[in-house]
PDB file of N, CA and C in Angstrom:
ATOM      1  N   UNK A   1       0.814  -1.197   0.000  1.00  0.00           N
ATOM      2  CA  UNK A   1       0.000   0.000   0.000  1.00  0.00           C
ATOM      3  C   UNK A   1       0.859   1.263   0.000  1.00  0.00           C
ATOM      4  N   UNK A   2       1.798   1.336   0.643  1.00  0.00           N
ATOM      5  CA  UNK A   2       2.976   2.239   0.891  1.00  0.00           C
ATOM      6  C   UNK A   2       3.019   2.762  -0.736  1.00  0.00           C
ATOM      7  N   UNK A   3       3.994   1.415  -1.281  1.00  0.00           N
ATOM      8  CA  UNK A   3       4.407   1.643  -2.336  1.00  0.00           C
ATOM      9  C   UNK A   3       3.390   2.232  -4.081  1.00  0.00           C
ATOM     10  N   UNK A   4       1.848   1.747  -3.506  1.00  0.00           N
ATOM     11  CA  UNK A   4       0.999   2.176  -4.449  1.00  0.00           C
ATOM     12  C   UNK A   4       0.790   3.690  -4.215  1.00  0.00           C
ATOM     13  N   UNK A   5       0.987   4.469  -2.679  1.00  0.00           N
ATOM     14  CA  UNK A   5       0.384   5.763  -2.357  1.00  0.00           C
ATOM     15  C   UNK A   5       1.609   6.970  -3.337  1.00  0.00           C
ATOM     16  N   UNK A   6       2.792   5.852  -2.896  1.00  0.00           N
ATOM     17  CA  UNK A   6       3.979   6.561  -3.547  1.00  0.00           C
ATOM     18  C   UNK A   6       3.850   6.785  -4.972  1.00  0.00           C
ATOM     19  N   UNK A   7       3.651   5.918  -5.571  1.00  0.00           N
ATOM     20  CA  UNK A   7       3.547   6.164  -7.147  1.00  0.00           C
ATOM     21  C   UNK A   7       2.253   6.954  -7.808  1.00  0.00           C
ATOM     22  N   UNK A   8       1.096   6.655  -6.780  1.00  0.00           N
ATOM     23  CA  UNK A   8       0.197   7.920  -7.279  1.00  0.00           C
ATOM     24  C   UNK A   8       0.548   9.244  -6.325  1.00  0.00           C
ATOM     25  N   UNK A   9       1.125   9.744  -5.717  1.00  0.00           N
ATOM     26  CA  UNK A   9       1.347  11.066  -5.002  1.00  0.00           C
ATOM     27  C   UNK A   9       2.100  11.064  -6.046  1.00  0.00           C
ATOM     28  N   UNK A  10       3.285  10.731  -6.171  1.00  0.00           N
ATOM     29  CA  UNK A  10       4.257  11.465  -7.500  1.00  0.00           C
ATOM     30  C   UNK A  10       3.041  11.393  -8.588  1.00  0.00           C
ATOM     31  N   UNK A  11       2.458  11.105  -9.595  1.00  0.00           N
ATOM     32  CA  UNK A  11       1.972  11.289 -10.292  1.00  0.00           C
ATOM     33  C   UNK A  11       0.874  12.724 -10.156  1.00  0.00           C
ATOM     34  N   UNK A  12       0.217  11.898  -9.061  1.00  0.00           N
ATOM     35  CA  UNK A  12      -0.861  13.653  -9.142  1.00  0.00           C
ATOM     36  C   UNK A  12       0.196  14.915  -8.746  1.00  0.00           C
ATOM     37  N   UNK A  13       1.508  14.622  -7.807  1.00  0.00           N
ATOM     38  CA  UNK A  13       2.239  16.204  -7.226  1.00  0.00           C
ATOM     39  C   UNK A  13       2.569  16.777  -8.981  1.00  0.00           C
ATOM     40  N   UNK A  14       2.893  16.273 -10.314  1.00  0.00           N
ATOM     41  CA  UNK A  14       2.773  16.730 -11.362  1.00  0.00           C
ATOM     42  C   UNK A  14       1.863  17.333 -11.828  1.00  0.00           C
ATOM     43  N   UNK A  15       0.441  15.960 -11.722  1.00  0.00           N
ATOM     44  CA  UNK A  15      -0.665  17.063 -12.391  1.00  0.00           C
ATOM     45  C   UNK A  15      -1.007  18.187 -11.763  1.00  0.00           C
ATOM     46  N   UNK A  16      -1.255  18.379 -10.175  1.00  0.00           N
ATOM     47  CA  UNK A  16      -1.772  19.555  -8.996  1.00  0.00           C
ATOM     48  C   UNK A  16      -0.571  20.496  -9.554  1.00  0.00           C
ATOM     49  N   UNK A  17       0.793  20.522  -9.054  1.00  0.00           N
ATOM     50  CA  UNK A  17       1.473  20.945  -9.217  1.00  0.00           C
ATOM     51  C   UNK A  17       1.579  21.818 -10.568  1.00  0.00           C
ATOM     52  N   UNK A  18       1.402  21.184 -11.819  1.00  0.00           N
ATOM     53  CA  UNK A  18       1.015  22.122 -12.870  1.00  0.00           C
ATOM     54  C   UNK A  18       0.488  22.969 -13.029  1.00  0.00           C
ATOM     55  N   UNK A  19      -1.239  22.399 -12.587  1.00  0.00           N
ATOM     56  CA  UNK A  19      -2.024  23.196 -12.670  1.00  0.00           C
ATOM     57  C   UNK A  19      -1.958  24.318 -11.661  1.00  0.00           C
ATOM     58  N   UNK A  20      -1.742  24.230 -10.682  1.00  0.00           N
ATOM     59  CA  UNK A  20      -1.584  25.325  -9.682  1.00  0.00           C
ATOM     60  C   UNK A  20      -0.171  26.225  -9.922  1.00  0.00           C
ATOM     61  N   UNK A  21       1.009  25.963 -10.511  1.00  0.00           N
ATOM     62  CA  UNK A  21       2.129  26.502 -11.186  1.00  0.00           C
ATOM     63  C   UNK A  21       1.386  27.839 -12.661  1.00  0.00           C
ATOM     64  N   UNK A  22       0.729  26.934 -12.966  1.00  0.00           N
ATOM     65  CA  UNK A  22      -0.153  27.635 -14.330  1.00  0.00           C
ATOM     66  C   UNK A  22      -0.836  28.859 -13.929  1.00  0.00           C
ATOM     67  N   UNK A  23      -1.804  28.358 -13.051  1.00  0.00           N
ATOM     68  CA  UNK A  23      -2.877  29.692 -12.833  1.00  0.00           C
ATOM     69  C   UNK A  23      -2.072  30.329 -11.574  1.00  0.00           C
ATOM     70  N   UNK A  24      -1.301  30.300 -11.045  1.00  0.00           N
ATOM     71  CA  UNK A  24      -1.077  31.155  -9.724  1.00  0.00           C
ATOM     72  C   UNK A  24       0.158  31.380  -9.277  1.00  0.00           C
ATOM     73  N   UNK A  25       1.071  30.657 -10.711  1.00  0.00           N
ATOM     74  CA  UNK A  25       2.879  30.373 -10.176  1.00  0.00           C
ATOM     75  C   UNK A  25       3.528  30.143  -9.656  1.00  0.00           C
ATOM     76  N   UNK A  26       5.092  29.436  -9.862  1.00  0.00           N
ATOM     77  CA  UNK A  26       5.714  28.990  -8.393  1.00  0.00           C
ATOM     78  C   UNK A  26       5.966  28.932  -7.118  1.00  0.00           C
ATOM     79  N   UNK A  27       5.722  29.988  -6.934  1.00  0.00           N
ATOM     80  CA  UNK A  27       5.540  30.296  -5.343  1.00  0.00           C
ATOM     81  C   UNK A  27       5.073  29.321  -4.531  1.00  0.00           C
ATOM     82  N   UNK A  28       3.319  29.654  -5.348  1.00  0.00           N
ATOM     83  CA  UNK A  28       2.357  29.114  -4.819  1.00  0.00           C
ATOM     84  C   UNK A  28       2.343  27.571  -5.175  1.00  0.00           C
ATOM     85  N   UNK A  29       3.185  27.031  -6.307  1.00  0.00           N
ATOM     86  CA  UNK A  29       3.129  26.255  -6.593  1.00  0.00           C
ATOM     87  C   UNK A  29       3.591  25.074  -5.692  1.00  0.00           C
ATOM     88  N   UNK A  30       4.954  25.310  -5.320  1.00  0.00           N
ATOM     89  CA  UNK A  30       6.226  25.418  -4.278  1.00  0.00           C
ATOM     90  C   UNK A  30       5.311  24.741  -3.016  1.00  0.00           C
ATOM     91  N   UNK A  31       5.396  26.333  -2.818  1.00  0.00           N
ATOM     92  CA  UNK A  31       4.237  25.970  -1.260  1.00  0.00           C
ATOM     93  C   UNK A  31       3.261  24.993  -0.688  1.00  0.00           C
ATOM     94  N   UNK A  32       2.289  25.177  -1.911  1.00  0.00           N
ATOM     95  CA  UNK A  32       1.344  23.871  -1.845  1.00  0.00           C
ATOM     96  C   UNK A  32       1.755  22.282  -1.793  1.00  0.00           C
ATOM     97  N   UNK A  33       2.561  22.057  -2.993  1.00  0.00           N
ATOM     98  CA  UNK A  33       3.367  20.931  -2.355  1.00  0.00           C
ATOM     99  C   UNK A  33       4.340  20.681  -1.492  1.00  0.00           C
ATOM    100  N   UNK A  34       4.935  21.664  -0.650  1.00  0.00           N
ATOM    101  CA  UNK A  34       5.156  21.467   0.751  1.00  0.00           C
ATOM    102  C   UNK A  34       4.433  21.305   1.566  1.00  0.00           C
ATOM    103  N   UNK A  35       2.941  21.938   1.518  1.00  0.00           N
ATOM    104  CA  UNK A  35       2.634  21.603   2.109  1.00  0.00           C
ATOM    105  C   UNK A  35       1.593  20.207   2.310  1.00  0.00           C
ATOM    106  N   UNK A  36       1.315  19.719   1.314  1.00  0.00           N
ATOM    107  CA  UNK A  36       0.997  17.967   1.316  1.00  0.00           C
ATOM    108  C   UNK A  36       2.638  17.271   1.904  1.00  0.00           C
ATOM    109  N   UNK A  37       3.256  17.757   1.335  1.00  0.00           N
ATOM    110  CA  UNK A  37       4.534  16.684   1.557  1.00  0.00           C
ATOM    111  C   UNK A  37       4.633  16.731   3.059  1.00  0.00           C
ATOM    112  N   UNK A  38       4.143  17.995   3.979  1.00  0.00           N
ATOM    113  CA  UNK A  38       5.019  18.014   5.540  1.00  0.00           C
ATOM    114  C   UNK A  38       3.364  17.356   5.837  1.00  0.00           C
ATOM    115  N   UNK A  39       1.920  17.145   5.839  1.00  0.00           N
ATOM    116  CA  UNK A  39       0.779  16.616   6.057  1.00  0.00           C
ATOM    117  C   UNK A  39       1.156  15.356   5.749  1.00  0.00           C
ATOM    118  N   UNK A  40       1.757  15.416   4.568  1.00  0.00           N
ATOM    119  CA  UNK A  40       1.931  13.523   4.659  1.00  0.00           C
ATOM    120  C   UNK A  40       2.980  13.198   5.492  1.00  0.00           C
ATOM    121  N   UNK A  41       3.997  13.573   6.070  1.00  0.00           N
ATOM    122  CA  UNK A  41       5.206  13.103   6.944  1.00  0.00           C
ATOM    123  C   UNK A  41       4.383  13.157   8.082  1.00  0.00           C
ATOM    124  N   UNK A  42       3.707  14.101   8.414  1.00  0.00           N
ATOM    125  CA  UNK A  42       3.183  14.171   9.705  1.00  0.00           C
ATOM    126  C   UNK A  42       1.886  12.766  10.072  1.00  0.00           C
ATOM    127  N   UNK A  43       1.307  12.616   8.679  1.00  0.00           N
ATOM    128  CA  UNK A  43       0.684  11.104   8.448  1.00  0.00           C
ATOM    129  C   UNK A  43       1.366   9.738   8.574  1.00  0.00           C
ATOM    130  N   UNK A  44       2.430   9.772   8.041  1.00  0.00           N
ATOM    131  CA  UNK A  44       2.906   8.715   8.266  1.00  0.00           C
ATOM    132  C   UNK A  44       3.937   8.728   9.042  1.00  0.00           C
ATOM    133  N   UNK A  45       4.502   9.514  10.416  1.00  0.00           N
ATOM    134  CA  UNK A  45       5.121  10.059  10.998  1.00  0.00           C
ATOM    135  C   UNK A  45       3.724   9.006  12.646  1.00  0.00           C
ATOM    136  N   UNK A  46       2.432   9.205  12.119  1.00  0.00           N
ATOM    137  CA  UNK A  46       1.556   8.585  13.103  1.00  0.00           C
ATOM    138  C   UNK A  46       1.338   7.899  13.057  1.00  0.00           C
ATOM    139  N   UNK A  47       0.672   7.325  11.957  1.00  0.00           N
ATOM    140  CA  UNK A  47       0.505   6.440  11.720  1.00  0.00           C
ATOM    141  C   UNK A  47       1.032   4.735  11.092  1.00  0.00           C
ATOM    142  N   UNK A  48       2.239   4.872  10.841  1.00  0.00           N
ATOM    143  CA  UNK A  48       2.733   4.043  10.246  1.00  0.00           C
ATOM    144  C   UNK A  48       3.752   3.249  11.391  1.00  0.00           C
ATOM    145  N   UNK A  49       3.430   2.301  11.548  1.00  0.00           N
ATOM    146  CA  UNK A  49       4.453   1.367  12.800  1.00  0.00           C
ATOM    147  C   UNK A  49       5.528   1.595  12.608  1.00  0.00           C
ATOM    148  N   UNK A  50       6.389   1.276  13.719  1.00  0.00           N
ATOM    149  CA  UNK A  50       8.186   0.925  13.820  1.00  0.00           C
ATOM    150  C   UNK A  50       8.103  -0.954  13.669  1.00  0.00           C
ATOM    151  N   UNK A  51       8.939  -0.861  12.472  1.00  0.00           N
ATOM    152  CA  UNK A  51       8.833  -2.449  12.569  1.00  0.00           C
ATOM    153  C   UNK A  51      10.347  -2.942  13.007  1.00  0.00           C
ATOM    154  N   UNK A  52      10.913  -2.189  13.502  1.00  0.00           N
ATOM    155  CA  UNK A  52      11.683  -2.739  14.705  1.00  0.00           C
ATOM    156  C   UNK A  52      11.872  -2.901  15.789  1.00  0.00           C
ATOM    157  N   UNK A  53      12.218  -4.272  16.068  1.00  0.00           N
ATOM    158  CA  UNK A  53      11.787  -4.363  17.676  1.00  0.00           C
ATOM    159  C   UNK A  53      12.290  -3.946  18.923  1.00  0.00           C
ATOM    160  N   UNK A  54      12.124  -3.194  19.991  1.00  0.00           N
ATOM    161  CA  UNK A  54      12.784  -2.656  21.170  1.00  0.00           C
ATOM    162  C   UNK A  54      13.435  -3.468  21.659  1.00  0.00           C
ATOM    163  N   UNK A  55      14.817  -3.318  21.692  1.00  0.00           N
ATOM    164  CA  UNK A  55      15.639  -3.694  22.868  1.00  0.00           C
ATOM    165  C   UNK A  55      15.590  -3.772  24.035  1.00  0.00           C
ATOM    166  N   UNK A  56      14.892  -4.759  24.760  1.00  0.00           N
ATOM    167  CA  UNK A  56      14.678  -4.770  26.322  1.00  0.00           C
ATOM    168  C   UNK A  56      15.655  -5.180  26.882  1.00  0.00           C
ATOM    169  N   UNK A  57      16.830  -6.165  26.418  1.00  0.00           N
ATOM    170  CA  UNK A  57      18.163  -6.202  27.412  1.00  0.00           C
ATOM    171  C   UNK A  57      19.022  -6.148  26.923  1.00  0.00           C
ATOM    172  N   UNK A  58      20.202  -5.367  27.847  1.00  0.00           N
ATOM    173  CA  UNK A  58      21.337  -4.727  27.129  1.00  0.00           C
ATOM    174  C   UNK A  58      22.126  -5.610  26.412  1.00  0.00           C
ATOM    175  N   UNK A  59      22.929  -5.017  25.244  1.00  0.00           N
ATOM    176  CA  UNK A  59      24.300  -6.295  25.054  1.00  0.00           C
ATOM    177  C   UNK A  59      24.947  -6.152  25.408  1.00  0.00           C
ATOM    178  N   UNK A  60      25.657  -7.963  25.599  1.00  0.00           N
ATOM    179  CA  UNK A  60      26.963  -7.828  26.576  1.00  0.00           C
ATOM    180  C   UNK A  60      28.105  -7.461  25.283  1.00  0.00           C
ATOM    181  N   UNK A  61      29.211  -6.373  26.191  1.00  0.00           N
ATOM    182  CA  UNK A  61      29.885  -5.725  25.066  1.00  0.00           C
ATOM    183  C   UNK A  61      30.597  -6.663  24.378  1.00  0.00           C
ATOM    184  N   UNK A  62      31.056  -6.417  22.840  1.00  0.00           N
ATOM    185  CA  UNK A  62      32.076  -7.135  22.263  1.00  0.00           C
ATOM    186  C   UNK A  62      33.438  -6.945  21.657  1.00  0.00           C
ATOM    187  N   UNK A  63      33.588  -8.672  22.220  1.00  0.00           N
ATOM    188  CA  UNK A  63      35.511  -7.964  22.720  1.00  0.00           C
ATOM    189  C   UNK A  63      35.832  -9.187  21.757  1.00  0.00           C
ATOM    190  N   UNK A  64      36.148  -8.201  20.177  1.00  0.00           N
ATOM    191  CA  UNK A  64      36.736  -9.349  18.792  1.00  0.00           C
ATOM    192  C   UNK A  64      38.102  -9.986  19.342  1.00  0.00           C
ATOM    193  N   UNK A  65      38.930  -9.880  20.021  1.00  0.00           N
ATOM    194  CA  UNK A  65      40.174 -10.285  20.789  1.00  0.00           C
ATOM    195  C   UNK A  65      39.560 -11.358  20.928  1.00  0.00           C
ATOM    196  N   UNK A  66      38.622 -11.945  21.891  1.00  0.00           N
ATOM    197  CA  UNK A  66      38.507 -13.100  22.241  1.00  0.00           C
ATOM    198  C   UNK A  66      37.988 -13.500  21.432  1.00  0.00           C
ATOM    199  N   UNK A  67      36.510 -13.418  20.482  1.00  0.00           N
ATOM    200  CA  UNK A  67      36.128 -13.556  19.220  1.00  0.00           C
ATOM    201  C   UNK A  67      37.014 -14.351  18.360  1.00  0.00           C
ATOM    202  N   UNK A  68      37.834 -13.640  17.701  1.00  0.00           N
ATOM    203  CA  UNK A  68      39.162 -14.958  17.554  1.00  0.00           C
ATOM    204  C   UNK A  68      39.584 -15.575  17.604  1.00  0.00           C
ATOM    205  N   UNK A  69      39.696 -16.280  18.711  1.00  0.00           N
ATOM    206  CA  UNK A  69      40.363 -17.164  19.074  1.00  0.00           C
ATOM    207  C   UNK A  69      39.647 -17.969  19.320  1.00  0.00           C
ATOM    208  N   UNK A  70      38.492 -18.473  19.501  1.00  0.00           N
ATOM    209  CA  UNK A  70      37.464 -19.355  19.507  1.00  0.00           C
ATOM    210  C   UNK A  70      36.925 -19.823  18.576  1.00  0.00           C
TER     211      UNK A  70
END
């Protein structure tokens, strides 16, 4: 799903982006897609899991010296 949202956001940030470049110019053009782009970070900034898992116990440090030799 990730990867389908990605390939249509790039597609429409062209078409929006045009059209709003056209009638109202870069600036505004600029702007507007900053500002979807920082709404979507802030979207998937919430919503989207950490799929890595927390470290609940420490590691014991490593000492390649002995590593070696075993």
């Amino acid at each position: 799903m990730v990867a389908l949202a990605v390939g249509i956001g790039g597609g429409l940030s062209n078409l929006i982006g045009g059209y709003i470049v056209q009638y109202e110019g870069y600036r505004v053009g600029f702007l507007s897609l900053t500002v979807v782009a920082a709404l979507a970070f802030l979207f998937f900034l919430g919503f989207m899991p950490e799929t890595r898992e927390p470290i609940t116990t420490p590691r014991p440090p490593c000492n390649r010296a002995r590593d070696r030799m075993s």
